[in-house]
Structures are given as C-alpha cells and as structure tokens.
C-alpha atoms as a PDB file:
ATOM      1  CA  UNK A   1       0.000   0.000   0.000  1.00  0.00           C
ATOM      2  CA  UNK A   2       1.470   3.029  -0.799  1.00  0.00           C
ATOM      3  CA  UNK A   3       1.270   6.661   0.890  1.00  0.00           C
ATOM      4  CA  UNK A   4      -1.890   7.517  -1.310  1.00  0.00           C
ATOM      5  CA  UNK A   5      -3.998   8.638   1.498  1.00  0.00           C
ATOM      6  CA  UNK A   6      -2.492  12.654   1.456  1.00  0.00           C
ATOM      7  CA  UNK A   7      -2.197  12.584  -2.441  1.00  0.00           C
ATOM      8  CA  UNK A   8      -5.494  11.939  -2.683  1.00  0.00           C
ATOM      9  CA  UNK A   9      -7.317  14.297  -0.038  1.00  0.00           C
ATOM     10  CA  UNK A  10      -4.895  17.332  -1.544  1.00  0.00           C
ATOM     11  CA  UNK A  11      -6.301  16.952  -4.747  1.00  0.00           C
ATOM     12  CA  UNK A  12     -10.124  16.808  -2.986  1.00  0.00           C
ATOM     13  CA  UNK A  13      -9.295  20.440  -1.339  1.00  0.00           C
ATOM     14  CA  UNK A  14      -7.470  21.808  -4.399  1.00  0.00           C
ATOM     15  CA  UNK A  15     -11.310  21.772  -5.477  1.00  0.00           C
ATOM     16  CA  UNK A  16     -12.157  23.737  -2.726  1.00  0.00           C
ATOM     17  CA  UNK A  17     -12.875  27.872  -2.880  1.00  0.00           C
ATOM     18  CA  UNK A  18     -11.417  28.789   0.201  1.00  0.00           C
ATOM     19  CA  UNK A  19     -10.914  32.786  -0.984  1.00  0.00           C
ATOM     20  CA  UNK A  20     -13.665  33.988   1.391  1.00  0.00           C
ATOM     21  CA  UNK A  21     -12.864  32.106   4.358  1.00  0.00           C
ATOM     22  CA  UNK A  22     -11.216  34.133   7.606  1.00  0.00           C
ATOM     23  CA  UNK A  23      -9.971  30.871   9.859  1.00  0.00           C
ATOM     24  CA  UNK A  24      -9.292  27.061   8.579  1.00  0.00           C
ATOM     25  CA  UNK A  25      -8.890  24.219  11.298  1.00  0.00           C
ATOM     26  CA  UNK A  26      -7.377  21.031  11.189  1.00  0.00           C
ATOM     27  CA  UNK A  27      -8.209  18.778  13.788  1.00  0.00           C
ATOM     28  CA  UNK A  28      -5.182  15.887  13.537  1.00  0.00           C
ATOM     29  CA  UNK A  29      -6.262  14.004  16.518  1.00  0.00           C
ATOM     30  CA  UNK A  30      -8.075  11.349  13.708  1.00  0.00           C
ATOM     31  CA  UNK A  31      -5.476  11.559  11.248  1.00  0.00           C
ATOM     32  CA  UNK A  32      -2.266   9.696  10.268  1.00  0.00           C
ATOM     33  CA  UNK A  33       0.774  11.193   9.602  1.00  0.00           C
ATOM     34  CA  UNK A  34       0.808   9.912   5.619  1.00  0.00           C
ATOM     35  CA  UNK A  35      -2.580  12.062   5.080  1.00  0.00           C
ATOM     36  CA  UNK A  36      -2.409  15.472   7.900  1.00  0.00           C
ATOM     37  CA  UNK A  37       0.722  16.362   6.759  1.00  0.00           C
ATOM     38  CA  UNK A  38       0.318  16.488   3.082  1.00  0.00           C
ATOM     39  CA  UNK A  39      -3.236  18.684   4.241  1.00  0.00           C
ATOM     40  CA  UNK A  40      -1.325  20.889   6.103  1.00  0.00           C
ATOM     41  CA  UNK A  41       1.639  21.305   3.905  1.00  0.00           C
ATOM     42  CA  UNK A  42      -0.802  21.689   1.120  1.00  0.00           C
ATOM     43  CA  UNK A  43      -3.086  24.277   2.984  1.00  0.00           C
ATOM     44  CA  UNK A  44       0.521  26.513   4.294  1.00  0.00           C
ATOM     45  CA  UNK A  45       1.228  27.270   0.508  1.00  0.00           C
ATOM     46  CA  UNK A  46      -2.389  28.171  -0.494  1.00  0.00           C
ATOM     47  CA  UNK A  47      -2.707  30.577   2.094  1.00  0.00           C
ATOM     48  CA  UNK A  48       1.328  32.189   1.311  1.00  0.00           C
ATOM     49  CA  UNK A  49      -0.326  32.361  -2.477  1.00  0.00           C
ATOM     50  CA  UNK A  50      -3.953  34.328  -1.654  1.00  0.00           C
ATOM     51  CA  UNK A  51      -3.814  37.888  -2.085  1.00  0.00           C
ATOM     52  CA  UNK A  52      -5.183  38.202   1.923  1.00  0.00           C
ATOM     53  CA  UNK A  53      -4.140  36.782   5.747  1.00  0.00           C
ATOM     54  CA  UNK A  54      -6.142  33.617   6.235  1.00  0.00           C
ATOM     55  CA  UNK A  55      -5.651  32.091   9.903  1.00  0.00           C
ATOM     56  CA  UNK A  56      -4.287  28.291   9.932  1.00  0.00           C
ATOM     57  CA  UNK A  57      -4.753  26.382  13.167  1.00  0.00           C
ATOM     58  CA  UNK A  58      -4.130  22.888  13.882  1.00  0.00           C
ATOM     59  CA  UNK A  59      -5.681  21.053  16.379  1.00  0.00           C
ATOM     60  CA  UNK A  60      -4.695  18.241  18.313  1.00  0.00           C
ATOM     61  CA  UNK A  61      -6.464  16.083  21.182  1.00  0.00           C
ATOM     62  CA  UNK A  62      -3.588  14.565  23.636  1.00  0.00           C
ATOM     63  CA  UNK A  63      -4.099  11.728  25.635  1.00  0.00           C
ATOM     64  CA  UNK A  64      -0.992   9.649  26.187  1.00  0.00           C
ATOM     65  CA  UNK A  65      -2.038   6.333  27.765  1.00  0.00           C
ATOM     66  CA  UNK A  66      -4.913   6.540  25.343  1.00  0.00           C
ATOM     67  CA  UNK A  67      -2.950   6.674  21.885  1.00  0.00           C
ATOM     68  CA  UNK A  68      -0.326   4.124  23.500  1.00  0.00           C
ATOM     69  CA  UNK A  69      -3.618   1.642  23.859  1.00  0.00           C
ATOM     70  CA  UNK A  70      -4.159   2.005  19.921  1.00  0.00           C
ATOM     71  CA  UNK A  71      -1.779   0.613  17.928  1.00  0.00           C
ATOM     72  CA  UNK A  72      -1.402   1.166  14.089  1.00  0.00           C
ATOM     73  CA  UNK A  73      -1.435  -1.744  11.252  1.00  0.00           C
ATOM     74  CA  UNK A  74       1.273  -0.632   9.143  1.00  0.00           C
ATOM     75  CA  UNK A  75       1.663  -1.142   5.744  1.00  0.00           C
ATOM     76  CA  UNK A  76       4.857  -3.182   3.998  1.00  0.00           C
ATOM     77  CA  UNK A  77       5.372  -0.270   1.560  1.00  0.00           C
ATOM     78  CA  UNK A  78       7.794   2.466   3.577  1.00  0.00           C
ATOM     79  CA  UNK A  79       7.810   5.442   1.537  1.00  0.00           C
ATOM     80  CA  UNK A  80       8.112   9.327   1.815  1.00  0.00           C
ATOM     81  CA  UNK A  81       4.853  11.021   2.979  1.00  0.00           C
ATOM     82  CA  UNK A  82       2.997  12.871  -0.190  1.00  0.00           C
ATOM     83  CA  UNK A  83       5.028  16.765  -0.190  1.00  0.00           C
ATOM     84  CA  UNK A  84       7.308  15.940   2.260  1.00  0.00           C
ATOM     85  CA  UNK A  85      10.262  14.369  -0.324  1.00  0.00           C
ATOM     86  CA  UNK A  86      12.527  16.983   0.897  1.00  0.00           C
ATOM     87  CA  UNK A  87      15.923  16.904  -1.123  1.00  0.00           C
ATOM     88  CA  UNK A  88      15.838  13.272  -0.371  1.00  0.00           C
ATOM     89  CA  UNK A  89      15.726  11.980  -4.236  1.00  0.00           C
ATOM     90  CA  UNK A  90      17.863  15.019  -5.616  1.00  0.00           C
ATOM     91  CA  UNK A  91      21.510  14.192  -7.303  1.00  0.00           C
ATOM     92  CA  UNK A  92      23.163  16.652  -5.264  1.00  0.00           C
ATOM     93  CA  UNK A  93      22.131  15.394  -1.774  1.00  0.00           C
ATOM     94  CA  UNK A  94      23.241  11.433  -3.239  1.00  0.00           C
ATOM     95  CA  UNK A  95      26.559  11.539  -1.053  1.00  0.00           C
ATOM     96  CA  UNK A  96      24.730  13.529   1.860  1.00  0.00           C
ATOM     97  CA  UNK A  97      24.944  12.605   5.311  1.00  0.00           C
ATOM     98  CA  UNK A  98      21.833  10.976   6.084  1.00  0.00           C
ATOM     99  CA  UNK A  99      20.877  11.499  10.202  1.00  0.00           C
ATOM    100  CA  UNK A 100      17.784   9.301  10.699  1.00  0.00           C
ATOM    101  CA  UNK A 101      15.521  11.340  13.332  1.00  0.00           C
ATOM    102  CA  UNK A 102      12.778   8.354  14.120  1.00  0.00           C
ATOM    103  CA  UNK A 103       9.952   8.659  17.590  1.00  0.00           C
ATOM    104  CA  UNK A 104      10.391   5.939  19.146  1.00  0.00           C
ATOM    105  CA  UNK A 105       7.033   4.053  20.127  1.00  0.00           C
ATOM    106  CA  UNK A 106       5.730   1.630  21.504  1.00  0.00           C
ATOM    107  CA  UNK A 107       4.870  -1.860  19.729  1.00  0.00           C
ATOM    108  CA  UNK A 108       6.506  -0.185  16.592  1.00  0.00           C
ATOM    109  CA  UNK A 109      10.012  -2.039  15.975  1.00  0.00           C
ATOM    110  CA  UNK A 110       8.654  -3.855  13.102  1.00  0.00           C
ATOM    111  CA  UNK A 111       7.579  -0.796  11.165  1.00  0.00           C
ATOM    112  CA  UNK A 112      10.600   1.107  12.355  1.00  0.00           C
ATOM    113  CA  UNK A 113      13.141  -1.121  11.413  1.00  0.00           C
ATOM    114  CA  UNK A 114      11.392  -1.610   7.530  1.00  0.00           C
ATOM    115  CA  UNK A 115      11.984   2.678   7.434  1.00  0.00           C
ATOM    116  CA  UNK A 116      15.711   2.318   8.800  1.00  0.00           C
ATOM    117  CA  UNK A 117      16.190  -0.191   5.432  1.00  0.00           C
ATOM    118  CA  UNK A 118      14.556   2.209   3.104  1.00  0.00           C
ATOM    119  CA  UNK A 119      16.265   5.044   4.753  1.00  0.00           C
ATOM    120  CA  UNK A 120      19.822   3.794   5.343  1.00  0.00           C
ATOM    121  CA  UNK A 121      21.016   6.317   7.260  1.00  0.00           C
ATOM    122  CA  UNK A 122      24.429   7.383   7.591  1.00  0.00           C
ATOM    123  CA  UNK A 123      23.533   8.016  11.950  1.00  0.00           C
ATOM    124  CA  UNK A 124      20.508   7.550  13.659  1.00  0.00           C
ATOM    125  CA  UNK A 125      19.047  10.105  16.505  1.00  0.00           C
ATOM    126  CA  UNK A 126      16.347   8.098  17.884  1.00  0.00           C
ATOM    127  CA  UNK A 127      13.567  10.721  19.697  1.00  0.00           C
ATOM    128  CA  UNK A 128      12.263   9.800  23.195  1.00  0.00           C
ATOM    129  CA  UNK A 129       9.491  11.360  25.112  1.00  0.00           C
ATOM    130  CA  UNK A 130      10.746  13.073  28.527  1.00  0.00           C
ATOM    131  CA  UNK A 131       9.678  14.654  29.835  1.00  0.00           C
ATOM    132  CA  UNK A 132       6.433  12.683  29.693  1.00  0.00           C
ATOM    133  CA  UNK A 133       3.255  11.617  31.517  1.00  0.00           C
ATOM    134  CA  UNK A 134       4.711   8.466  32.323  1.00  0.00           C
ATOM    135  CA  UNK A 135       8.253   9.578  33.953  1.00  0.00           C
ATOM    136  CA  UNK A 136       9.814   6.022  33.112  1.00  0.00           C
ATOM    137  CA  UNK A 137       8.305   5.843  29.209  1.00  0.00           C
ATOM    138  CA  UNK A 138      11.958   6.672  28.095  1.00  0.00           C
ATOM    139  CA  UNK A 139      13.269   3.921  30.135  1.00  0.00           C
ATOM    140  CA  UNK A 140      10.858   1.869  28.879  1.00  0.00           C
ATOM    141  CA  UNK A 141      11.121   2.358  25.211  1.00  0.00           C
ATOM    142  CA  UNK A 142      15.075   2.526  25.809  1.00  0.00           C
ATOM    143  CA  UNK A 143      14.589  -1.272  26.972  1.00  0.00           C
ATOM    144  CA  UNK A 144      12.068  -2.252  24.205  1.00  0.00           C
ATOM    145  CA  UNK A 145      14.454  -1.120  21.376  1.00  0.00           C
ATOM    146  CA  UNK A 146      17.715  -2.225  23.126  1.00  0.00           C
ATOM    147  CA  UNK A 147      18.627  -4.641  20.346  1.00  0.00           C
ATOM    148  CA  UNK A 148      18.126  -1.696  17.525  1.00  0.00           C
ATOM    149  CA  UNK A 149      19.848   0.748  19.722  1.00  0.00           C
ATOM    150  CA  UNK A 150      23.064  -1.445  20.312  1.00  0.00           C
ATOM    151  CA  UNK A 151      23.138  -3.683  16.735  1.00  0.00           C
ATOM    152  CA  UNK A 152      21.522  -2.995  14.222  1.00  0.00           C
ATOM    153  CA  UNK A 153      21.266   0.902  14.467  1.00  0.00           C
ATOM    154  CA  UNK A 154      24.820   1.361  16.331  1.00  0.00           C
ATOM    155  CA  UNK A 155      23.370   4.627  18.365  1.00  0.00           C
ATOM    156  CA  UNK A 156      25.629   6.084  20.861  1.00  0.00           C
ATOM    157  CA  UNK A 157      24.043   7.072  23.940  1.00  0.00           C
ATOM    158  CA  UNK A 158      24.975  10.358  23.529  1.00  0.00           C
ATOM    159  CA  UNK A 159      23.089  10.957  20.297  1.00  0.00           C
ATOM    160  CA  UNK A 160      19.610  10.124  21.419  1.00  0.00           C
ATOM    161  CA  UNK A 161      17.339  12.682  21.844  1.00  0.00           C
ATOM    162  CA  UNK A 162      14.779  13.749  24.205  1.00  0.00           C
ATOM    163  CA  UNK A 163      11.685  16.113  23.333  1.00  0.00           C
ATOM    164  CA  UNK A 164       8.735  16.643  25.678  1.00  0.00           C
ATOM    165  CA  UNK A 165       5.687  14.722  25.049  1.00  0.00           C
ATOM    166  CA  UNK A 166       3.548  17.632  25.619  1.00  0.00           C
ATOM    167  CA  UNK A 167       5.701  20.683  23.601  1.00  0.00           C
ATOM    168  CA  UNK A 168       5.812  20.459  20.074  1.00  0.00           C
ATOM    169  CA  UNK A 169       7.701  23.035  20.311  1.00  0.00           C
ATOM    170  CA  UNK A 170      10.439  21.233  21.979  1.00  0.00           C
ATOM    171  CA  UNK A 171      11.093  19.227  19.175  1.00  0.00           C
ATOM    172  CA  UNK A 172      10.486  21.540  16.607  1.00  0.00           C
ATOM    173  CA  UNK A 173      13.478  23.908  17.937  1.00  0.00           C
ATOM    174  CA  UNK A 174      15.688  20.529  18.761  1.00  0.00           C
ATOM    175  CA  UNK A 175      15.247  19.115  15.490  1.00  0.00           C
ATOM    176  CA  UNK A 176      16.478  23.006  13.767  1.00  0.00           C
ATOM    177  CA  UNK A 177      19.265  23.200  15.746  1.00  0.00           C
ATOM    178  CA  UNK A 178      20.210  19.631  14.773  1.00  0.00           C
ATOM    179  CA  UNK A 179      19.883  20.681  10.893  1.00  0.00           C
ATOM    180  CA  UNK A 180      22.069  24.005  11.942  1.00  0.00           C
ATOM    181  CA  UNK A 181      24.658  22.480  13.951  1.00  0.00           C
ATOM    182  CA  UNK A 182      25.436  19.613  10.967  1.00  0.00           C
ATOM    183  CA  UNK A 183      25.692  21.733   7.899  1.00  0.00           C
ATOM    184  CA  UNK A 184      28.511  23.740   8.549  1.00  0.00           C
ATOM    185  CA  UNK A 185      30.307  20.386   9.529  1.00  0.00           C
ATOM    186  CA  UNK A 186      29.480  18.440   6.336  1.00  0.00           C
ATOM    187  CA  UNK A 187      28.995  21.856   4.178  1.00  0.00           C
ATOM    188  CA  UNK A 188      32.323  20.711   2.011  1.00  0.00           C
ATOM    189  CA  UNK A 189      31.921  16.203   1.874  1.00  0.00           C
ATOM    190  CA  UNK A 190      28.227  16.433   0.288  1.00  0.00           C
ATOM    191  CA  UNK A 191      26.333  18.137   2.718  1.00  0.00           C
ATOM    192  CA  UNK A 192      23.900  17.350   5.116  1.00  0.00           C
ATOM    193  CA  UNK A 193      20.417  15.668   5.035  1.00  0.00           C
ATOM    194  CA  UNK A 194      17.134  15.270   7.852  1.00  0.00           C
ATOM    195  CA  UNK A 195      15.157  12.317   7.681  1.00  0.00           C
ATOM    196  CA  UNK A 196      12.362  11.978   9.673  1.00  0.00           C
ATOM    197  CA  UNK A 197       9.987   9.485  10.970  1.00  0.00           C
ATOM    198  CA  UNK A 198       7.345  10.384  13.183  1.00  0.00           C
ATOM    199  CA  UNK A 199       5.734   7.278  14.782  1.00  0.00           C
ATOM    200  CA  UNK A 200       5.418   8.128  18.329  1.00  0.00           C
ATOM    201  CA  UNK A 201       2.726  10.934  19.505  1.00  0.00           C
ATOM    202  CA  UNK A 202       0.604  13.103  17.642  1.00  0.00           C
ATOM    203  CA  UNK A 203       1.889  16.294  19.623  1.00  0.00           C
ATOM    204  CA  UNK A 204       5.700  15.584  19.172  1.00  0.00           C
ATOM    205  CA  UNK A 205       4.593  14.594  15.267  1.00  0.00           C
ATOM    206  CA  UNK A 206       3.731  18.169  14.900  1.00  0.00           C
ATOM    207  CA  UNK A 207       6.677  19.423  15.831  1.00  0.00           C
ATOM    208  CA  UNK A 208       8.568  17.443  13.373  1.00  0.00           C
ATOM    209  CA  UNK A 209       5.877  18.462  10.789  1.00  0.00           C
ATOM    210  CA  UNK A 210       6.490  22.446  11.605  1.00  0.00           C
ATOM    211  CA  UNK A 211      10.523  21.587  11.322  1.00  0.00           C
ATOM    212  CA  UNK A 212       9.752  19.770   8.156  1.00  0.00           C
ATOM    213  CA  UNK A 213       7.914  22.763   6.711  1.00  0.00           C
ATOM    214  CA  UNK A 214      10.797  25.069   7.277  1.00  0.00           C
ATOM    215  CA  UNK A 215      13.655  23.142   6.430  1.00  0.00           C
ATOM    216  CA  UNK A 216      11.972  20.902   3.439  1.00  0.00           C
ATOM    217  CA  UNK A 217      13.062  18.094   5.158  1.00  0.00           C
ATOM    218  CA  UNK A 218      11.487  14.570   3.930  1.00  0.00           C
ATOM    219  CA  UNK A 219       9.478  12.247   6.111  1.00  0.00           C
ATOM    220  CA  UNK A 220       9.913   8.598   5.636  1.00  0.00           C
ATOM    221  CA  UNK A 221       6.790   6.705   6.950  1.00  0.00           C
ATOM    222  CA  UNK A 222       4.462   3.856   6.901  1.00  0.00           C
ATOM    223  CA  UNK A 223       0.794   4.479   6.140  1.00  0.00           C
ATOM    224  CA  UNK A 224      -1.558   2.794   8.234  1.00  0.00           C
ATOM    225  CA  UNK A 225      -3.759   0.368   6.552  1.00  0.00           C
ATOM    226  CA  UNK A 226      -5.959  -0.467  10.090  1.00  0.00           C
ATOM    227  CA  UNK A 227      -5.757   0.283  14.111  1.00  0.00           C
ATOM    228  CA  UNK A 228      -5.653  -2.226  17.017  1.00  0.00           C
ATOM    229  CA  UNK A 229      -7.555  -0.680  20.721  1.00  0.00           C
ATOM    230  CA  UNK A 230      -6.260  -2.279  23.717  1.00  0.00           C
ATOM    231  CA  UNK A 231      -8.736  -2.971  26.287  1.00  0.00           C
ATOM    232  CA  UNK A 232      -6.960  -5.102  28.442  1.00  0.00           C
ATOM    233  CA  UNK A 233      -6.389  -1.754  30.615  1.00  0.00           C
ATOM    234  CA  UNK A 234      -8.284   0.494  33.070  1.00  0.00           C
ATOM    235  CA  UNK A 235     -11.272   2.727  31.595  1.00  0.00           C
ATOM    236  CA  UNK A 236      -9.888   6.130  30.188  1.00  0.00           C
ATOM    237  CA  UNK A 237     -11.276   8.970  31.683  1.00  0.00           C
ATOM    238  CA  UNK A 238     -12.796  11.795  29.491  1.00  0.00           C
ATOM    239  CA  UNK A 239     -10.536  14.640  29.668  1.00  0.00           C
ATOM    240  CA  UNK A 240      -7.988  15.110  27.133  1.00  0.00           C
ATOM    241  CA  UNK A 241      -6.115  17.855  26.136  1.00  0.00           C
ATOM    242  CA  UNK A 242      -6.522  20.424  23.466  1.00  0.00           C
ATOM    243  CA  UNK A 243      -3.334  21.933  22.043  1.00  0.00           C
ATOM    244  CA  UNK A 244      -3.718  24.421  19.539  1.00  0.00           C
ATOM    245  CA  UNK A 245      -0.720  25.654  17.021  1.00  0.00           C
ATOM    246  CA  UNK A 246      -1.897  28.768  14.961  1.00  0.00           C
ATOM    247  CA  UNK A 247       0.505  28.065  12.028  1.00  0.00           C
ATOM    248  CA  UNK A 248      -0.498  30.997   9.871  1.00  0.00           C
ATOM    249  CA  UNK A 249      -2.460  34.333   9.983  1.00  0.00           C
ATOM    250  CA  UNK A 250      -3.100  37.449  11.912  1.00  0.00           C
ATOM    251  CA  UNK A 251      -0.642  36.991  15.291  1.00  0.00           C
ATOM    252  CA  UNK A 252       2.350  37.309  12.272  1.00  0.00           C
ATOM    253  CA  UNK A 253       3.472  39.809  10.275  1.00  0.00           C
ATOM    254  CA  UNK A 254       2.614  39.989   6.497  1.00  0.00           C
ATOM    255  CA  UNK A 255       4.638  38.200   4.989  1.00  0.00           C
ATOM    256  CA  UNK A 256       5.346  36.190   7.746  1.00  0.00           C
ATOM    257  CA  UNK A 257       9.062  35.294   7.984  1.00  0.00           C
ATOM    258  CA  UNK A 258      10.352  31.606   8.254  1.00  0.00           C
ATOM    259  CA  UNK A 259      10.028  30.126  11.937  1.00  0.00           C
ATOM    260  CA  UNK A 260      13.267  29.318  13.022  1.00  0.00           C
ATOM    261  CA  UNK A 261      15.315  28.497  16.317  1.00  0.00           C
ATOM    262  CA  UNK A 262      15.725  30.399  19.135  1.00  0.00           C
ATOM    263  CA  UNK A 263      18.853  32.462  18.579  1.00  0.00           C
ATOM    264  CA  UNK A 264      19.679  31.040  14.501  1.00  0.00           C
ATOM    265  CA  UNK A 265      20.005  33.222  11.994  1.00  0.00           C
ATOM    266  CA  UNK A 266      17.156  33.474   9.146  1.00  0.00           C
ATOM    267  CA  UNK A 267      18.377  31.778   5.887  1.00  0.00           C
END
C-alpha cells in the first residue's frame, strides 16, 4: 500500500474555494501522519499564495495512555509522505549525510526497522518522550528497542534525543538546531540531510511536521492500513487535552518570515 492517502485528499481540497474564508482548522487528533501532513503542507502554501491573511490552526487532542492503547497496522510499503520528499531523491544530496531522526514508540520495531532499510542512514538520533506523563516511558522504550539501539542501528548514547511529550515546540526547535549544527560540519563532503519518521505521539509529530515545513526536510513513513484498541487496561477517563498551534495568519506579520530556532540566523 502506498502513501496515497495525502495525495489523494490534496487533490479533494485543491477543489475547494477557500478565498472567502477568515480561519481554517485542522483537527489531527483522527489523522495519520501519511494524510495530515500532506493537508497541512498543502493548505501553508495556499494561504502564502492568496492575495489576503487567512488564519491556519491545527488542532490536536492529547491523551498519552490513550494513543499508546491504539496501535497502528502498518503497511509493507515504507515510503516518503505525499510533499514531504525533501531533497531526499535530488543528485546533489546522493553523497549527503543521512541522520535518521525516528519517535520511538511503543509496539513499533517492526515498522521502524522496515523505514531504517529504506532510509539507510548514515547516523541515527532516535527521539524519546521526557519529559512525559509516564516519567519512566523513556526507560521503557530505551529497553524495548535495546537490540536496535546497540546492533543494528549502532546509536551512541549520547546521540539520542529527548523532546517533551507535551511541547511540540520542543522538538520543533531541537530538530532546527540539529539541521544548523550539521551543515557547517558536512557543508564541504556532500552536505547534510534530515530524515524523519514520526511514529510516536501526535503532539511531538507536529513538531517534526512544523521543522519539516521550514527546512523541506522529507518524512519517511508507513501508512496505516488499520488500528488495534487495547482494552486489556483500566477505563480512560474523558478529559484530554486540546493543544492548539496557529501556524499561519493574523498573530504574524505579512509576509510572515520563516520560523526558526531560538537564537539562529534566518536563511
């Protein structure tokens, strides 16, 4: 199966008038990763091409132990998600250094060691949650993915990263000052080349989708083709929580310039 999913609900809302409309929302909370991006990618260059300020927001409902109880069918097809190639199939970035960025998540080794074969990164960063709801979920997933960590990925301890679970900001700013740090290094043997692969929670998934946006950076992923829901653990209660990014519009100036990290220059 491939990534078909975002290809074909862009071309649904490239039907759609949208020049009379003040706010769009996205509400992700439903939606994989293989079709909200390409919406949201797709939706970010319509409004930087209409001739007024149109507010983007994205929604997203968090519930931790919740999406950890439903587990994702993936597909055998790994692929980039649709818009989100990056430089990844360019000549030029051919003898880039490829830094693997995957979530780590739970009940996910199978799909993520299929991307690390379609990838074949150069170094993997693997991303862990912490802080987190759970205080121990790192420790956890650190355990569950041992054998990756140690064999067949190589990782040195000192390359994994940690984002919180509930910031997607955190990640977003972590994964730019990754892409700033490496470029100077490998500026003159090929340069230097993101790949990421958000698996792991919705929130920290949207803050690899805002780094994605600004750097082009290409998302390696495996569609879901169904979903498992554990029920072997305690009822959930009803109150999740709403985090709202406002990705375009009237809080930034027209044009708006590219988000970036906290203290890197604009490029």
């Amino acid at each position: 199966m491939q990534l078909s999913g975002g290809r074909n609900v862009v071309a649904v809302l490239s039907r759609q008038a949208i020049d009379e409309i003040t706010d769009l929302v996205v509400d992700i909370s439903a939606l994989s990763v293989g079709t909200s991006f390409p919406i949201i990618r797709y939706l970010v260059e319509r409004v930087a091409q209409g001739k007024r300020q149109l507010n983007l927001h994205v929604f997203v409902a968090h519930d931790p132990k919740l999406d950890a109880d439903i587990r994702s069918v993936p597909s055998d097809a790994p692929g980039y998600v649709h818009g989100f190639r990056g430089r990844s199939t360019l000549d030029e970035s051919s003898s880039a250094a490829r830094l693997w960025l995957p979530q780590l998540a739970a009940g996910r080794r199978h799909a993520l060691g299929r991307l690390h074969d379609f990838v074949a990164p150069h170094d993997t960063c693997p991303i862990l949650p912490f802080p987190a709801s759970n205080p121990r979920l790192g420790d956890v997933l650190a355990e569950e993915y041992l054998t990756e960590l140690e064999n067949g990925w190589s990782v040195d301890t000192r390359n994994i990263v940690y984002a919180d679970e509930g910031d997607p900001l955190d990640l977003y700013r972590t994964i730019l000052r990754l892409d700033d740090l490496r470029q100077p290094v490998f500026r003159e043997v090929g340069g230097s080349l993101l790949v990421l692969s958000p698996l792991g929670s919705k929130i920290m998934a949207l803050g690899a989708l805002m780094a994605a946006l600004e750097r082009d950076l290409p998302v390696a992923y495996l569609e879901a083709i169904g979903y498992e829901f554990d029920t072997s653990g305690p009822a959930h209660g009803v109150g999740s929580n709403l985090v709202h990014i406002w990705l375009e519009g009237d809080v930034y100036p027209a044009p708006r310039p590219a988000l970036r990290s906290e203290g890197a220059p604009a490029r």
